[in-house]
Protein backbone atom coordinates (compact mmCIF):
# COMPACT_ATOMS: atom_id res chain seq x y z
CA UNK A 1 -10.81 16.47 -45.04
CA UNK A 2 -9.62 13.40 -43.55
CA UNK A 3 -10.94 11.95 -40.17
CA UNK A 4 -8.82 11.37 -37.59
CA UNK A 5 -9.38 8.00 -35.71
CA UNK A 6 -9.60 8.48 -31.67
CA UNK A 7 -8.42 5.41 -29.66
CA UNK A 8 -11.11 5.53 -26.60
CA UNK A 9 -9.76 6.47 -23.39
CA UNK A 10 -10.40 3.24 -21.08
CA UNK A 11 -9.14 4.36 -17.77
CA UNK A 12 -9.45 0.74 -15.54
CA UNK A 13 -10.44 1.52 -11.88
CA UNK A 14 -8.55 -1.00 -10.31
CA UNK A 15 -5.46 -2.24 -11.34
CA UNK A 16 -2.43 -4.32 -9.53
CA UNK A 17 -1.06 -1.15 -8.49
CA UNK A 18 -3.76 0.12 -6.74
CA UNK A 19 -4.66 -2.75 -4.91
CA UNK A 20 -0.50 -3.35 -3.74
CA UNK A 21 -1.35 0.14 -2.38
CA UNK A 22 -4.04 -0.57 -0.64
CA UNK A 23 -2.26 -3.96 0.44
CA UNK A 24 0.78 -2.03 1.32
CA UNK A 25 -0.79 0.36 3.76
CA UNK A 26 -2.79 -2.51 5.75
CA UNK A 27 0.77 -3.84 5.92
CA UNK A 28 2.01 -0.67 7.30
CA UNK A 29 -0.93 -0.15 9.45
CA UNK A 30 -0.16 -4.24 10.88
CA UNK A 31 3.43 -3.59 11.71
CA UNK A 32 2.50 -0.03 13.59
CA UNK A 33 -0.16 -2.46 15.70
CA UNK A 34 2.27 -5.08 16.24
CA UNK A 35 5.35 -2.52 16.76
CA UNK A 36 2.95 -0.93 19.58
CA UNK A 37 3.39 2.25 17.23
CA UNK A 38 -0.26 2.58 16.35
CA UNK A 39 -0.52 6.58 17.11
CA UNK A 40 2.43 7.10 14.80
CA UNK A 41 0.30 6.04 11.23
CA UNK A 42 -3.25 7.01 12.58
CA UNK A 43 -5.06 9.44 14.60
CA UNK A 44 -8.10 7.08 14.56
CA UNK A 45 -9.57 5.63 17.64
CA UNK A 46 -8.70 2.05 18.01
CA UNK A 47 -12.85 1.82 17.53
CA UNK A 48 -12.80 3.88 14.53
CA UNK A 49 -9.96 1.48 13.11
CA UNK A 50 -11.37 -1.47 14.17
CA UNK A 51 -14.88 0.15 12.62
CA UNK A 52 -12.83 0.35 9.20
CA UNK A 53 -11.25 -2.67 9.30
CA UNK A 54 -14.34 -4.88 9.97
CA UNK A 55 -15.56 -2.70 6.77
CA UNK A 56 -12.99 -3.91 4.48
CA UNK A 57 -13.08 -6.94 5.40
CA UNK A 58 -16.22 -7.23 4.64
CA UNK A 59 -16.18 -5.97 1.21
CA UNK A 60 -13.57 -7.61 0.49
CA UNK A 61 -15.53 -10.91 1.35
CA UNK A 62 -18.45 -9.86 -0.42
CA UNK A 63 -16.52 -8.85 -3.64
CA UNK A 64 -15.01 -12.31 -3.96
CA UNK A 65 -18.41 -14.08 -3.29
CA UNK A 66 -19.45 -12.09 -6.12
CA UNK A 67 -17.08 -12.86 -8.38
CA UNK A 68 -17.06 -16.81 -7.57
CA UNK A 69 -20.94 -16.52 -8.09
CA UNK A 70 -20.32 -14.95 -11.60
CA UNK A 71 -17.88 -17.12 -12.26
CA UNK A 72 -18.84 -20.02 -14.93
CA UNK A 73 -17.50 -23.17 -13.48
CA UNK A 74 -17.50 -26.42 -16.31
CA UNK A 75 -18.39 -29.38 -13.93
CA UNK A 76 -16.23 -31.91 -12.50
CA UNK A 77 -16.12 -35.34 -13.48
CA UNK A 78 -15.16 -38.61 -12.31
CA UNK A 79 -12.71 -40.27 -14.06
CA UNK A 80 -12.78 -44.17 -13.20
């Protein structure tokens, strides 16, 4: 009996799509704001929003910190 090779399933969290979503309706929710159309993409509170969006922005900050800290760097050198 012959065994049958299984490619592993690597399912990626995060990918370009995603985050153009997630891009894409901050974008939406920026031209509702600056439209004066907020109530028509959100039944949120403008405190609740404003909650949410302090939260990703935050993250956000925090995730790239992150990554520049992991991020190996060769150093800079004067050329003369």
């Amino acid at each position: 009996m012959g065994q049958t090779h299984q490619q592993p399933n690597v399912h990626y969290l995060l990918q370009d799509a995603r985050l153009e979503a997630a891009l894409a309706a901050i974008d939406d929710l920026h031209d509702a704001v600056s439209e004066g159309n907020l109530a028509a993409v959100t039944e949120l509170s403008n405190r609740e929003l404003i909650g949410w969006l302090h939260d990703l922005v935050y993250t956000a900050q925090e995730t790239i910190a992150e990554i520049e800290k992991r991020t190996v760097c060769p150093p800079l050198r004067l050329i003369k």
